[in-house]
N, C-alpha and C. Protein backbone atom coordinates (compact mmCIF):
# COMPACT_ATOMS: atom_id res chain seq x y z
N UNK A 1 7.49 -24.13 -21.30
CA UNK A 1 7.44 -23.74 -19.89
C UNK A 1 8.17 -24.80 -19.07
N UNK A 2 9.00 -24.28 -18.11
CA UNK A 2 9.55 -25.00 -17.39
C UNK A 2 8.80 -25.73 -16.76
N UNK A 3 8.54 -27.24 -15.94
CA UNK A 3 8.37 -27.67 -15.23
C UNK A 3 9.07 -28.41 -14.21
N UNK A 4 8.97 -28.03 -12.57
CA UNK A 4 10.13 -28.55 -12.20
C UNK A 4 9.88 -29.83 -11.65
N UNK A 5 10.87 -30.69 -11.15
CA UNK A 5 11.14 -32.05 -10.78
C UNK A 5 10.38 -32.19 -9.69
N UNK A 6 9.44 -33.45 -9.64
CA UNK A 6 9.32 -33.61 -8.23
C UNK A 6 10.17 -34.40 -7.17
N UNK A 7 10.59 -34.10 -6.57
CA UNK A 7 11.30 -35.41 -5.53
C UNK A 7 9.93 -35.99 -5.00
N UNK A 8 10.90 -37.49 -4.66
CA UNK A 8 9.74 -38.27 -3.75
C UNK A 8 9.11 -38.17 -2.28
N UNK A 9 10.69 -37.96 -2.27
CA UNK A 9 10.40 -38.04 -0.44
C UNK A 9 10.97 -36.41 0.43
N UNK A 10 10.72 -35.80 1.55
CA UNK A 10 11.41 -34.78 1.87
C UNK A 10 11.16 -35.14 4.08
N UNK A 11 12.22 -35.45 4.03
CA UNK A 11 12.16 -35.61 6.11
C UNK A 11 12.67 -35.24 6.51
N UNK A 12 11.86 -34.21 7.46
CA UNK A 12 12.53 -33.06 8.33
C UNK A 12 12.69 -33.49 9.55
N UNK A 13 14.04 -32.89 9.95
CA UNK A 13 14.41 -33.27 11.48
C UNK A 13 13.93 -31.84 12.61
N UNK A 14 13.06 -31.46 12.61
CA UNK A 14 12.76 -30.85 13.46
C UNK A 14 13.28 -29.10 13.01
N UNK A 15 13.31 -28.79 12.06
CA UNK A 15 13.05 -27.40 11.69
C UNK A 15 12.17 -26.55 12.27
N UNK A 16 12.00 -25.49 12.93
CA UNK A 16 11.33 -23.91 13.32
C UNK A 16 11.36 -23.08 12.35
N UNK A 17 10.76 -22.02 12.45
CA UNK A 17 11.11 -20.96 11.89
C UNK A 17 12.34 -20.08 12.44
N UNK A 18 12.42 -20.72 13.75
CA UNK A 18 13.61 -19.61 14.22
C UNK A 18 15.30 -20.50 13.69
N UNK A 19 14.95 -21.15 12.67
CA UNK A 19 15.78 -22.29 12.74
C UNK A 19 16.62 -21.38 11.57
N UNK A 20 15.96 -20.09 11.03
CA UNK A 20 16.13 -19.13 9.60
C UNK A 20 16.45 -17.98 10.13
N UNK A 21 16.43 -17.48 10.94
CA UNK A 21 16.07 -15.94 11.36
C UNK A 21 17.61 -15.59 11.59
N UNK A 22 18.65 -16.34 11.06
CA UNK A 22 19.92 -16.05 11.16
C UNK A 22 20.47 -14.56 10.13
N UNK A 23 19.62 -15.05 9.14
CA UNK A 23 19.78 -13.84 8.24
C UNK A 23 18.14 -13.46 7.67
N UNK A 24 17.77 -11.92 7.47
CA UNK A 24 16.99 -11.45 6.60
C UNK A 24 17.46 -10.89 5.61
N UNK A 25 16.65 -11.44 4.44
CA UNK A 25 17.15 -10.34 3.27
C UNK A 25 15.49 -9.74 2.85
N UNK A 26 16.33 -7.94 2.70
CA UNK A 26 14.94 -7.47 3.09
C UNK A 26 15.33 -6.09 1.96
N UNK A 27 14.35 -5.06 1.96
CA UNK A 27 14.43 -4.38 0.33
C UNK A 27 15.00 -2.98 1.38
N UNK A 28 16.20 -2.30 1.21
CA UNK A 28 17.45 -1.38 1.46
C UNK A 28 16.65 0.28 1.03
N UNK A 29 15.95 0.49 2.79
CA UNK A 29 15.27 2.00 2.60
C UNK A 29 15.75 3.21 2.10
N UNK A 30 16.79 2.92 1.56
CA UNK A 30 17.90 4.39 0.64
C UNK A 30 18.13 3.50 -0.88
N UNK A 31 18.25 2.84 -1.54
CA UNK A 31 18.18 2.34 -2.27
C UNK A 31 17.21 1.39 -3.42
N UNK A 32 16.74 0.63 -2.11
CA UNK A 32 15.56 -0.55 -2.53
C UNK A 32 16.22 -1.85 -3.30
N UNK A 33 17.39 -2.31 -2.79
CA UNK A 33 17.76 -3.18 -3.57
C UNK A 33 18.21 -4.42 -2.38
N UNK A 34 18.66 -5.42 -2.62
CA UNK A 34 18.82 -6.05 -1.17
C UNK A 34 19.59 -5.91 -0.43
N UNK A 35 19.46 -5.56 0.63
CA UNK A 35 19.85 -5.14 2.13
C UNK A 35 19.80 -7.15 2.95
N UNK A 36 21.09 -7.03 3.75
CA UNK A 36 21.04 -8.18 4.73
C UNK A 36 20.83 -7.45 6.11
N UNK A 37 19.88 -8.17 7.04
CA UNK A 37 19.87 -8.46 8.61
C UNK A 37 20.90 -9.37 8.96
N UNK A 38 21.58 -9.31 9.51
CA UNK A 38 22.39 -10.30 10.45
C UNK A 38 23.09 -10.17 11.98
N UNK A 39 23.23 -10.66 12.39
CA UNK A 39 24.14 -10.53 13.71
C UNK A 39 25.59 -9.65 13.58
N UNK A 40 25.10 -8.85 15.04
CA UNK A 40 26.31 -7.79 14.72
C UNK A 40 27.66 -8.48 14.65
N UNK A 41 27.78 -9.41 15.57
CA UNK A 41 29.21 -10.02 15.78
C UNK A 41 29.11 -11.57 15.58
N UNK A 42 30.42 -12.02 14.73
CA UNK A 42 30.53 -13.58 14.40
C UNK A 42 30.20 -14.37 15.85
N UNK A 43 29.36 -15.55 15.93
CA UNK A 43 28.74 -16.46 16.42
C UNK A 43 27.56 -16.10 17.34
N UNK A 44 27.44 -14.73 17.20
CA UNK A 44 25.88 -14.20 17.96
C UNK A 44 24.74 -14.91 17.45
N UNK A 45 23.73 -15.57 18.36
CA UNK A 45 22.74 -16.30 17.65
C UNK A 45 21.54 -16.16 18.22
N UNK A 46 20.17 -16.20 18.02
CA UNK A 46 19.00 -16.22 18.99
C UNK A 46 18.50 -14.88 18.59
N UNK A 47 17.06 -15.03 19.05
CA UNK A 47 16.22 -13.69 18.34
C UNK A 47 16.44 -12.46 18.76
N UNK A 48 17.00 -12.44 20.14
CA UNK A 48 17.53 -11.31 20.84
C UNK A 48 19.12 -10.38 20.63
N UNK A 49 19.78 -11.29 20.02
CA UNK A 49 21.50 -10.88 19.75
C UNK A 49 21.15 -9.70 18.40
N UNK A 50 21.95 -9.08 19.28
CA UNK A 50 22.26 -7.65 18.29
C UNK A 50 22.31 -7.74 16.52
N UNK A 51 21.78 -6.81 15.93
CA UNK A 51 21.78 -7.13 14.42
C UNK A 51 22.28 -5.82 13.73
N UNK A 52 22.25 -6.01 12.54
CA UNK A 52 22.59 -4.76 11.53
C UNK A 52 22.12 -5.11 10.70
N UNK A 53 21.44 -3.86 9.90
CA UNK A 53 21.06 -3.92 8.61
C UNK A 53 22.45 -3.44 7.76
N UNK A 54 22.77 -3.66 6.42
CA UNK A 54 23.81 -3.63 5.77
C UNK A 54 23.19 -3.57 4.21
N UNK A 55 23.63 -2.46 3.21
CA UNK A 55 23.19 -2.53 1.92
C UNK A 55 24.40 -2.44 1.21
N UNK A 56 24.90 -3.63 0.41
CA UNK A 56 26.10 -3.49 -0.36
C UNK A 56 26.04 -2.68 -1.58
N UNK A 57 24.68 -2.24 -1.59
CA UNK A 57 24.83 -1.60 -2.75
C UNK A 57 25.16 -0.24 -2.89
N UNK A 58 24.38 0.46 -1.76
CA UNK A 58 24.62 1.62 -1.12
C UNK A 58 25.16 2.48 -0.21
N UNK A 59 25.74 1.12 0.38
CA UNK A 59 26.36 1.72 2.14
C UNK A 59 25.56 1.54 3.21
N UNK A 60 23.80 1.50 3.37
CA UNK A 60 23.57 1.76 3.87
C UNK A 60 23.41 1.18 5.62
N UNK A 61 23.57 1.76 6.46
CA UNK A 61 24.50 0.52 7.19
C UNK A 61 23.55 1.62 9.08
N UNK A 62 22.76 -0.21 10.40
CA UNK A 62 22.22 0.60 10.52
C UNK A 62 21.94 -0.66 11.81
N UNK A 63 22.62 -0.55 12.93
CA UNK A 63 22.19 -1.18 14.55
C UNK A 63 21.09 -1.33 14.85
N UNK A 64 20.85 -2.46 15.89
CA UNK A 64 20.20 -2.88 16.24
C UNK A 64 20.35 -3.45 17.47
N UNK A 65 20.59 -3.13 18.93
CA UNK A 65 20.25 -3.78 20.11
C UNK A 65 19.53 -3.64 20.57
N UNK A 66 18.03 -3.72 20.22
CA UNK A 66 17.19 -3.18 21.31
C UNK A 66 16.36 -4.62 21.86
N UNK A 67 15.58 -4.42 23.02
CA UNK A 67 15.02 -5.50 23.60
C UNK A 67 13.52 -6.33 23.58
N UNK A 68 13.05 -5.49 22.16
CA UNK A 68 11.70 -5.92 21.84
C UNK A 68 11.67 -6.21 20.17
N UNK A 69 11.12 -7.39 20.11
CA UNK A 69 10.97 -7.48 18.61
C UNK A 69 9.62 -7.76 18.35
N UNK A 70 9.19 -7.51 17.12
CA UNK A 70 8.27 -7.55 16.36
C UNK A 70 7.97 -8.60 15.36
N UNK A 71 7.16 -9.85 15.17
CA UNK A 71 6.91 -10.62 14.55
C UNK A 71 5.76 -10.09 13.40
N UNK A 72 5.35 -9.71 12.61
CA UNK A 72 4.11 -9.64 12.10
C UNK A 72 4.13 -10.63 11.02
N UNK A 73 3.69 -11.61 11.50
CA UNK A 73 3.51 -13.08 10.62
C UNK A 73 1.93 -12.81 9.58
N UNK A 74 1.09 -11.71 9.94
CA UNK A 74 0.28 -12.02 9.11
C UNK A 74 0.15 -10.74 8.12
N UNK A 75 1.33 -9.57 8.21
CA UNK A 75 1.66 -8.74 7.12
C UNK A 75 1.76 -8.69 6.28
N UNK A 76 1.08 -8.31 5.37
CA UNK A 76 1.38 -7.56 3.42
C UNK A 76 1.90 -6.06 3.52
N UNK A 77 3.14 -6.04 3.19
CA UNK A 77 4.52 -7.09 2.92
C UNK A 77 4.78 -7.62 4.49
N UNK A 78 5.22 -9.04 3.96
CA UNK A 78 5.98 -9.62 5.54
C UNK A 78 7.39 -8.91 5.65
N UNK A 79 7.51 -8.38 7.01
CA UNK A 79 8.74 -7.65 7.20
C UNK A 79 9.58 -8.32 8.45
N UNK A 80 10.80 -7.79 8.31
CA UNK A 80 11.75 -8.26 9.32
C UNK A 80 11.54 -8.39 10.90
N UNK A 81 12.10 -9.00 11.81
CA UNK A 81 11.43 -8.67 12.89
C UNK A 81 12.29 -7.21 13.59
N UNK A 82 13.52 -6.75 13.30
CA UNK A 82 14.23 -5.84 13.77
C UNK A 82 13.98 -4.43 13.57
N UNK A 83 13.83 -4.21 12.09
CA UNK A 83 13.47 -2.89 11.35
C UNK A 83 12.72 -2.78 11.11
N UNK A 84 11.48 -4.08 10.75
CA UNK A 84 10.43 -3.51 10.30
C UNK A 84 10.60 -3.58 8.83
N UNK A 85 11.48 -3.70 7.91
CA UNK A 85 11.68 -3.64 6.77
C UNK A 85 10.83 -4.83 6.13
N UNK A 86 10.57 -4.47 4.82
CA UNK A 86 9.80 -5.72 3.84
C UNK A 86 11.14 -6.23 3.19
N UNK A 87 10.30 -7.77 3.37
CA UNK A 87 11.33 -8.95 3.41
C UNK A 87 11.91 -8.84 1.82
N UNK A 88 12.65 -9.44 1.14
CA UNK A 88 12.89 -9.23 -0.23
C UNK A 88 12.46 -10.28 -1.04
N UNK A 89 12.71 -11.59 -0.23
CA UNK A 89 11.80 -12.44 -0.64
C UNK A 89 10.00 -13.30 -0.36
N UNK A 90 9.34 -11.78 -1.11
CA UNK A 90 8.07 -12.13 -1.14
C UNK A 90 7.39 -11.63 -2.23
N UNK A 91 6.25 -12.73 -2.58
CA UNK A 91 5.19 -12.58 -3.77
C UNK A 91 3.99 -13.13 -3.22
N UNK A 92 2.85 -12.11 -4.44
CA UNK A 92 1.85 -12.87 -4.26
C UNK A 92 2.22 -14.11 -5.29
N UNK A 93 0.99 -14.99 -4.40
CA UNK A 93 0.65 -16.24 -5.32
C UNK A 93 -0.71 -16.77 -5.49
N UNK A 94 -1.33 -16.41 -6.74
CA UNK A 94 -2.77 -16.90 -6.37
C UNK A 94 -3.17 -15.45 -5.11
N UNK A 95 -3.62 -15.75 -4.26
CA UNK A 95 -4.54 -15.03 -3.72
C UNK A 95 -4.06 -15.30 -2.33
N UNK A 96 -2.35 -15.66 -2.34
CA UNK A 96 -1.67 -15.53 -0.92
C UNK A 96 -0.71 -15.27 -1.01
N UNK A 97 0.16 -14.61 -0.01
CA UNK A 97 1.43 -14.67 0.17
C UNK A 97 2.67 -15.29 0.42
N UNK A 98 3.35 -16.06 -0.75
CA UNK A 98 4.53 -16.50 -0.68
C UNK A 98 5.79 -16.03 0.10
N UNK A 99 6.61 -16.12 0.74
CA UNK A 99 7.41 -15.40 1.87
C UNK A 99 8.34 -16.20 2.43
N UNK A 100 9.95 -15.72 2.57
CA UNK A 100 11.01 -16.48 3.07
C UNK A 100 11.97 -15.57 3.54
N UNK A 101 12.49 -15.62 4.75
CA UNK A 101 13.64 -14.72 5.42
C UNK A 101 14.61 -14.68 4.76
N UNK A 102 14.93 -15.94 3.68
CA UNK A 102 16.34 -16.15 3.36
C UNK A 102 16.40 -17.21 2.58
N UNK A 103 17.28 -17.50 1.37
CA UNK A 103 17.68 -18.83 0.68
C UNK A 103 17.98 -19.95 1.36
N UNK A 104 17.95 -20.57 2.18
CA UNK A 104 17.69 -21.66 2.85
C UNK A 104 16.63 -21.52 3.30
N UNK A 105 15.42 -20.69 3.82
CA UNK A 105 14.16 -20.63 3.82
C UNK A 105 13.47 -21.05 3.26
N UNK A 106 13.82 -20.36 1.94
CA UNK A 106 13.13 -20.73 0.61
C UNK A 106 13.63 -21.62 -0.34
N UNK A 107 14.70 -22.34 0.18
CA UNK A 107 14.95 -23.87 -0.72
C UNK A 107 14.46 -25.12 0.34
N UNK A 108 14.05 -24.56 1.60
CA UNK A 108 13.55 -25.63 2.27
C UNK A 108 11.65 -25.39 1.99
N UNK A 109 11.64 -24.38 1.81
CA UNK A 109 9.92 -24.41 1.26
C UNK A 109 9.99 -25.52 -0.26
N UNK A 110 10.60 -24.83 -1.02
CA UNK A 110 11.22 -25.52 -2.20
C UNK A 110 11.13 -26.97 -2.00
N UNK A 111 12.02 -27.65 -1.46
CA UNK A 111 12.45 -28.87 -0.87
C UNK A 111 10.74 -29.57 -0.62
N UNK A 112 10.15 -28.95 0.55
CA UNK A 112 8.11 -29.34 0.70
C UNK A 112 7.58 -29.32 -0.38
N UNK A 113 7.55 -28.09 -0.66
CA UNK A 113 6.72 -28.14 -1.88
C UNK A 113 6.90 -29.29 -3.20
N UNK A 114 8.13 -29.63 -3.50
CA UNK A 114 8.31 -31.00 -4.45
C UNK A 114 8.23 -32.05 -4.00
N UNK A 115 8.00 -32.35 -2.93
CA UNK A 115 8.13 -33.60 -2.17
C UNK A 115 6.78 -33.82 -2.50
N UNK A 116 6.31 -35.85 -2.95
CA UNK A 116 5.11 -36.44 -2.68
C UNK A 116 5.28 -36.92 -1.60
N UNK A 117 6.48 -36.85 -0.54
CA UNK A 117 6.28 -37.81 0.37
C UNK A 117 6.73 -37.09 1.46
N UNK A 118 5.89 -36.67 3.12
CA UNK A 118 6.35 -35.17 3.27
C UNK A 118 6.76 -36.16 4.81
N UNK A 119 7.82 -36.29 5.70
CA UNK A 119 7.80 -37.00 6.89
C UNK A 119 8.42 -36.33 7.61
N UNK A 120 7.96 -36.37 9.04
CA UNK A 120 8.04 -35.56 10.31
C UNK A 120 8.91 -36.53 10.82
N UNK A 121 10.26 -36.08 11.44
CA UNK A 121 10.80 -36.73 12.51
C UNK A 121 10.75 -36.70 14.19
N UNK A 122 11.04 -37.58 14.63
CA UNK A 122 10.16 -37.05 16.15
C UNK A 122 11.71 -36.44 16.89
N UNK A 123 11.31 -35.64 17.22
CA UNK A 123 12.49 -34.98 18.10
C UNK A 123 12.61 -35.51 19.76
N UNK A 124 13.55 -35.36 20.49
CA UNK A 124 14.46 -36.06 21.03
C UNK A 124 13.05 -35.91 22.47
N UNK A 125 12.28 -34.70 22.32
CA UNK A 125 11.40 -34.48 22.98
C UNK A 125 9.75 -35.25 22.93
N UNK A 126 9.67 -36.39 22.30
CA UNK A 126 8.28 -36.28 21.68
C UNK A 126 7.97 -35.80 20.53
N UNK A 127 6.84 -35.73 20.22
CA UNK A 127 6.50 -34.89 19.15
C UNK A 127 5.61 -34.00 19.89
N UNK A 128 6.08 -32.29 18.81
CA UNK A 128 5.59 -31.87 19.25
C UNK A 128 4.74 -31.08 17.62
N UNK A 129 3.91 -29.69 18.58
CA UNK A 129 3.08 -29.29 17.07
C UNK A 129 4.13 -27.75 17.01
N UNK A 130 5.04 -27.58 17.38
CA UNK A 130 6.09 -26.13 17.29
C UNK A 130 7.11 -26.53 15.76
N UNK A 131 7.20 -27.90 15.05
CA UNK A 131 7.89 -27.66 13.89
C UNK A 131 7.25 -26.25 12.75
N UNK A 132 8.38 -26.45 11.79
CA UNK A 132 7.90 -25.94 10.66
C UNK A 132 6.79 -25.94 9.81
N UNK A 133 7.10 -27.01 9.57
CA UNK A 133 5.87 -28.02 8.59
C UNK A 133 4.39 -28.14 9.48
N UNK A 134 4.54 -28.09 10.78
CA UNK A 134 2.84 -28.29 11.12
C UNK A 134 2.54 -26.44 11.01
N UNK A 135 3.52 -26.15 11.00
CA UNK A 135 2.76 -24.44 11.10
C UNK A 135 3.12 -23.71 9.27
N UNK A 136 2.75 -24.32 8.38
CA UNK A 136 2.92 -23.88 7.17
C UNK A 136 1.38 -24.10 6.80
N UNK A 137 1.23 -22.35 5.98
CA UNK A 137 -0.29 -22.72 5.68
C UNK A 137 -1.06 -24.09 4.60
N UNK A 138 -2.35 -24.48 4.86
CA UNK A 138 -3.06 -25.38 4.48
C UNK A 138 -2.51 -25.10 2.68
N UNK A 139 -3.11 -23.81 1.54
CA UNK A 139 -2.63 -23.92 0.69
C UNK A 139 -1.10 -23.91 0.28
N UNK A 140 -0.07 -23.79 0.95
CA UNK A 140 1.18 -23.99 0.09
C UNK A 140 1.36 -25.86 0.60
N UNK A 141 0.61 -26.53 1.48
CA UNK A 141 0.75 -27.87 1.30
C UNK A 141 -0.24 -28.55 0.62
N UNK A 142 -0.94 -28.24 -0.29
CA UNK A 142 -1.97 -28.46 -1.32
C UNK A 142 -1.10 -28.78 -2.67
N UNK A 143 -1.34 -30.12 -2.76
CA UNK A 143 -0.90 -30.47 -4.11
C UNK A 143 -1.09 -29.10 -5.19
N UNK A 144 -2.64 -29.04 -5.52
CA UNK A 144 -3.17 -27.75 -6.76
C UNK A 144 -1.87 -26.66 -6.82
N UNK A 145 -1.86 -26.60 -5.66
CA UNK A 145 -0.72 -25.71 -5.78
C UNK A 145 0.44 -25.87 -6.22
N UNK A 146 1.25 -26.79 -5.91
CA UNK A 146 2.48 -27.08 -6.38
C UNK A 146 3.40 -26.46 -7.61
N UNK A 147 2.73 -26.53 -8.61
CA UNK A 147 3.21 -25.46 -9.63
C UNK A 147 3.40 -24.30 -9.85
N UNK A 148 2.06 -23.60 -9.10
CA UNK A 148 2.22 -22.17 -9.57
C UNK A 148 3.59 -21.90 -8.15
N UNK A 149 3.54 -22.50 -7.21
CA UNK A 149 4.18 -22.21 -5.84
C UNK A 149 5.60 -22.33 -5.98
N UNK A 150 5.83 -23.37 -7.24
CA UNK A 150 7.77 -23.49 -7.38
C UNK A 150 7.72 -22.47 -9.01
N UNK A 151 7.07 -22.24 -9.48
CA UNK A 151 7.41 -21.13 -10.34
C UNK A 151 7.10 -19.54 -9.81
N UNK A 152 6.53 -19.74 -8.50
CA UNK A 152 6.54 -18.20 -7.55
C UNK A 152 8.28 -18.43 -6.65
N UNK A 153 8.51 -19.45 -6.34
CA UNK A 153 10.17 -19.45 -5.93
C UNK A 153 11.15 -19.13 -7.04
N UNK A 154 10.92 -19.60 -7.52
CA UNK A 154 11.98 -19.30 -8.87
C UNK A 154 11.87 -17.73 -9.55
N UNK A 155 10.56 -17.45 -9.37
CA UNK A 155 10.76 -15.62 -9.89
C UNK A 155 11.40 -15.28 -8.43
N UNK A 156 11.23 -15.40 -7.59
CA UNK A 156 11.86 -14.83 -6.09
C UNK A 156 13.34 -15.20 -6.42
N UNK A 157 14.17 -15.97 -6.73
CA UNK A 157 15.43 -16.51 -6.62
C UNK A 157 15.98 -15.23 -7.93
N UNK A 158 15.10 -15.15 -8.80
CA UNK A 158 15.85 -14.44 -10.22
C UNK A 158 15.49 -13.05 -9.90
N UNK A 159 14.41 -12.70 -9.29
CA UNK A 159 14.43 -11.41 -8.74
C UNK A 159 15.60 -11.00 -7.42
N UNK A 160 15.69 -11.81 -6.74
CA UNK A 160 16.61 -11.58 -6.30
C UNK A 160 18.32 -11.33 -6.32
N UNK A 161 18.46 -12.03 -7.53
CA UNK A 161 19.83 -11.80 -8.08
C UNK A 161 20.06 -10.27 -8.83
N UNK A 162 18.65 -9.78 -8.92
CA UNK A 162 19.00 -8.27 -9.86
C UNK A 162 19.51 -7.27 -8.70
């Protein structure tokens, strides 16, 4: 069985969640295979700028300007905030939900999760409690966990390549 590496140290400069929401990859309602969210037009950015869903596998292809979005942070399945779609990268783990908008999402969960040494940088503002890391649940920053939590990323990364 694989076991993966721990790093020592991991210091974040002030990461959000909205710091990800550039792209969703989410499961393609004519197909079921992965579908991207992204911004309709090159350098559109922010939770409000126009999006498209897009399925390379199928065509399936599908706007988005409207002026209300939808967060459901505490959903089984966690879904996009635009469509509503379930995210592509999510599993259970243990008796919770593992969940990432996107591969830099989930190599920066990755990144926490191996770290023994986890450090907050103070942003230009103070510190505040709106990072990443203070809003990540109690068990995925639980040592116990650590294992089963980077061998639940790694089926997400290989499931995702099919």
């Amino acid at each position: 069985m694989h076991t993966p590496a721990q790093k020592e140290r991991l210091q974040t400069a002030g990461q959000w969640w909205g710091t990800f929401i550039d792209e969703f990859r989410v499961i393609c309602p004519r197909c079921e295979r992965t579908a991207l969210v992204l911004p309709r037009h090159a350098g559109e950015s922010g939770l409000f700028a126009s999006r498209r869903v897009t399925c390379t596998h199928c065509g399936f292809n599908n706007p988005w300007e409207g002026r209300t979005v939808r967060m459901p942070w505490y959903a089984d399945p966690m879904r996009d905030f635009y469509f509503q779609l379930p995210l592509r990268l999510q599993l259970h783990c243990g008796r919770h939900l593992l969940w990432a908008f996107n591969h830099r999402h989930l190599g920066f969960l990755e990144a926490f999760v191996q770290a023994s040494l986890r450090e907050r940088t103070r942003d230009p503002y103070g510190w505040h409690n709106k990072g990443l890391i203070s809003r990540l649940p109690r068990w995925l920053k639980a040592a116990q966990h650590r294992a089963a939590i980077l061998k639940a990323i790694e089926t997400l990364r290989e499931r995702d390549r099919r």
